[in-house]
Protein backbone atom coordinates (compact mmCIF):
# COMPACT_ATOMS: atom_id res chain seq x y z
CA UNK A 1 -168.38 78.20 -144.75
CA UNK A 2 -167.50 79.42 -141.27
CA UNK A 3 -169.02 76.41 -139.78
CA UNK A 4 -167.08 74.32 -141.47
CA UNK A 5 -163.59 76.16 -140.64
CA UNK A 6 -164.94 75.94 -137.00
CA UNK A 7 -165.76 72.15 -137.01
CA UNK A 8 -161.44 71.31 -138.78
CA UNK A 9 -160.12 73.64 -136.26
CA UNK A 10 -161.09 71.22 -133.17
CA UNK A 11 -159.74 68.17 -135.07
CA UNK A 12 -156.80 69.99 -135.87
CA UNK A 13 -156.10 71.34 -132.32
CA UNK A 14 -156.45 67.86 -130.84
CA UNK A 15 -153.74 66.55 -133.54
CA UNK A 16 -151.10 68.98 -132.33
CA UNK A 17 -151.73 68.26 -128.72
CA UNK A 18 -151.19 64.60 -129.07
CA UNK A 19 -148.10 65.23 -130.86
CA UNK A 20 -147.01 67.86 -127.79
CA UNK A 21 -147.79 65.14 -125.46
CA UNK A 22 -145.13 62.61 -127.63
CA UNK A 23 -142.45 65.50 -127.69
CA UNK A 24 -142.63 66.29 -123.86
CA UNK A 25 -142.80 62.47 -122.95
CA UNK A 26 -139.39 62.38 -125.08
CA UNK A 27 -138.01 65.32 -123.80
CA UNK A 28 -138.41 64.43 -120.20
CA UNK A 29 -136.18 61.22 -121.18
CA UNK A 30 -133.54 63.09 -122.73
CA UNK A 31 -133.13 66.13 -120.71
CA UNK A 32 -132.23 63.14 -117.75
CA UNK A 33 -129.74 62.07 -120.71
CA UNK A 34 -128.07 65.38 -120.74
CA UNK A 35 -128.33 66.00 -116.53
CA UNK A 36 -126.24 62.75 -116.15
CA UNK A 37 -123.65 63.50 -119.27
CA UNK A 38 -123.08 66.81 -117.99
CA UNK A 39 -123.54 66.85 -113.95
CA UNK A 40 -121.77 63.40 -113.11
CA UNK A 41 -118.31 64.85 -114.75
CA UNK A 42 -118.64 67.99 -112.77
CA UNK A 43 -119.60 66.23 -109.58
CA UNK A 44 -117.43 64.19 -108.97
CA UNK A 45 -114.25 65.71 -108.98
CA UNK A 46 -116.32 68.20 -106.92
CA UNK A 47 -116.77 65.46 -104.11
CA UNK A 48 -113.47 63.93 -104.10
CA UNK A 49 -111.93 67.71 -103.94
CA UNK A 50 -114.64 68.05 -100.34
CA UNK A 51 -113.09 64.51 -99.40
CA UNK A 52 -109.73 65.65 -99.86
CA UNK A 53 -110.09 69.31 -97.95
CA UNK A 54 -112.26 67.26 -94.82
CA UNK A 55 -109.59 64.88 -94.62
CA UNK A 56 -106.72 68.09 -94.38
CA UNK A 57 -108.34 70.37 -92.31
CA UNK A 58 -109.61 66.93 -89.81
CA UNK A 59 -105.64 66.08 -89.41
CA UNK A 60 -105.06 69.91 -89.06
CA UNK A 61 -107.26 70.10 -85.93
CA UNK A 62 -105.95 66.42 -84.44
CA UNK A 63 -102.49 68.42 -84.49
CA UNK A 64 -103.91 71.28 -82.68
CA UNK A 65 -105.39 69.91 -80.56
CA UNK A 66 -102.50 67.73 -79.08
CA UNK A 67 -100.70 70.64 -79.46
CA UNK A 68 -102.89 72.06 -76.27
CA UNK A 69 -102.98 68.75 -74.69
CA UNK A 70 -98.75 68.68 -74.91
CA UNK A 71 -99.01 72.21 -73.28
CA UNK A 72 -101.26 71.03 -70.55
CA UNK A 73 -99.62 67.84 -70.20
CA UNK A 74 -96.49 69.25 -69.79
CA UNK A 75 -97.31 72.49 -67.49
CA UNK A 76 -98.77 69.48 -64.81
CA UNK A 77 -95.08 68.21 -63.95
CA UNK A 78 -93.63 68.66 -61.18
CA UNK A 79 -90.16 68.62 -62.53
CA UNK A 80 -88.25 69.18 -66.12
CA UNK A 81 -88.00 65.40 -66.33
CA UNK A 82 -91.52 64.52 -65.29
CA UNK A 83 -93.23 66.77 -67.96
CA UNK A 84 -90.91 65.50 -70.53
CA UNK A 85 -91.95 61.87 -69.42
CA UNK A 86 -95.65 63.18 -69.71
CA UNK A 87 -95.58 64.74 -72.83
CA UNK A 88 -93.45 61.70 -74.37
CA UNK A 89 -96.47 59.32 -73.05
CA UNK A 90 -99.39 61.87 -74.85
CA UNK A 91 -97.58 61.72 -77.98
CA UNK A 92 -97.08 57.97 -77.71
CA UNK A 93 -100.26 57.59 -77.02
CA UNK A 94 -101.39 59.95 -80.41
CA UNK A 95 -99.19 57.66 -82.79
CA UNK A 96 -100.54 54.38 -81.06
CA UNK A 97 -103.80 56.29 -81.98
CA UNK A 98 -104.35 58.14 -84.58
CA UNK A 99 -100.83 57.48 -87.01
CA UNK A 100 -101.96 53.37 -87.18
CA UNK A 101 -105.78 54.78 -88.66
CA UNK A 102 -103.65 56.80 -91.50
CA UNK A 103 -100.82 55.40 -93.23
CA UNK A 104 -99.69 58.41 -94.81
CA UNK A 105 -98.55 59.97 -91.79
CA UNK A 106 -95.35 59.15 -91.18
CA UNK A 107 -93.11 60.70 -87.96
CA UNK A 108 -94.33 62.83 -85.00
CA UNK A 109 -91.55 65.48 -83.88
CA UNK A 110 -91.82 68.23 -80.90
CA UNK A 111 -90.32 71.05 -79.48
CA UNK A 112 -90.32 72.81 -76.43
CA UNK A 113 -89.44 76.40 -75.85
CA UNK A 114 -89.36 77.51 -71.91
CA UNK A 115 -89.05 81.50 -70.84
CA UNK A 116 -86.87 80.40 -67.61
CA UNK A 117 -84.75 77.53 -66.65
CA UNK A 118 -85.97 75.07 -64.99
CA UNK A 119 -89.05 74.95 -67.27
CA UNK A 120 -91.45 74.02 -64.12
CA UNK A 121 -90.98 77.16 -62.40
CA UNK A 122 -93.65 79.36 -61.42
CA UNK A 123 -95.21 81.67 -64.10
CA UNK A 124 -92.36 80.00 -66.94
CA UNK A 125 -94.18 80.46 -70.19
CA UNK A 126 -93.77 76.92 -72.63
CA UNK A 127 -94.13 76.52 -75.99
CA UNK A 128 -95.11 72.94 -77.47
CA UNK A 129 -94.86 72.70 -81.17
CA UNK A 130 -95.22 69.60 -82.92
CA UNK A 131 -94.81 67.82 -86.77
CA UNK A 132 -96.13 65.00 -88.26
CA UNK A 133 -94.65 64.44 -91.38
CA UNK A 134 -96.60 63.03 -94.55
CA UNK A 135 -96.06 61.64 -97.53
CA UNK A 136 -96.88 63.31 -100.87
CA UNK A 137 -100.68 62.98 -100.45
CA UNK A 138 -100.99 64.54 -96.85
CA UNK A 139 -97.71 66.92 -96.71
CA UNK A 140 -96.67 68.19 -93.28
CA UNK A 141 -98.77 69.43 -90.59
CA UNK A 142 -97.25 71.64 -87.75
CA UNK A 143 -99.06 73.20 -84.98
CA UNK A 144 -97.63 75.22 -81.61
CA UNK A 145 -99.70 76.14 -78.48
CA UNK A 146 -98.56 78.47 -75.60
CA UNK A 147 -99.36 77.76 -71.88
CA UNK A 148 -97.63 79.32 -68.45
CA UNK A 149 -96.38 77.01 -65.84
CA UNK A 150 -99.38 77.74 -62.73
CA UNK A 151 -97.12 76.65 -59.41
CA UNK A 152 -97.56 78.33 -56.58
């Protein structure tokens, strides 16, 4: 009697592994299924919030650094109206640039704040700070860089 348990039980044991084999070939299929349901609507507002926040902080750091560059550019005249002219020419030069690539940037405005009159004097501390406005997508960006006037 115990031999012939012994002899079913191999029979039976290679039944229920050729059904396991079926299952897990069907589960592999379906568990794909439920990865793409469930991952690709979590994704992809995922990646288009990245896209968004690369795009904001790149037009951030364009801003900054003209901001610098307007400093610079304007601490090199040799007169008030000659740093004006050179600063007006960088940020010319930016919307030729840089506002044609993006259409959603709209105006470029600057200021300049001087700690003596005339501006180009030596040690005078300036202040550049410039705007670009946006439109509802990219809203406005404004960044302001310190430099001192080096003339000797």
């Amino acid at each position: 009697m115990n031999k012939k348990i012994a002899k079913k039980e191999p029979n039976a044991t290679r039944f229920a592994r050729s059904d396991r084999k079926e299952i897990s070939s069907n589960e592999t299929g379906s568990a794909v299924a439920e990865f793409v349901l469930i991952a690709l609507p979590l994704f992809i507002p995922a990646l288009l919030f990245f896209i968004t926040m690369n795009n904001s902080v790149k037009t951030e750091m364009e801003v900054s650094y003209l901001a610098r560059q307007a400093v610079r550019a304007f601490a090199s005249g040799a007169n008030d109206f000659e740093a004006n002219l050179r600063l007006r020419a960088l940020i010319d030069e930016f919307s030729h640039t840089q506002l044609e690539k993006s259409s959603s940037l709209k105006r470029i405005d600057y200021s300049i704040k001087c700690s003596s009159f005339p501006c180009i004097s030596s040690g005078a501390e300036i202040e550049v700070t410039i705007s670009i406005d946006g439109d509802r997508e990219k809203p406005r960006v404004i960044a302001s860089a310190k430099g001192r006037v080096d003339k000797w």
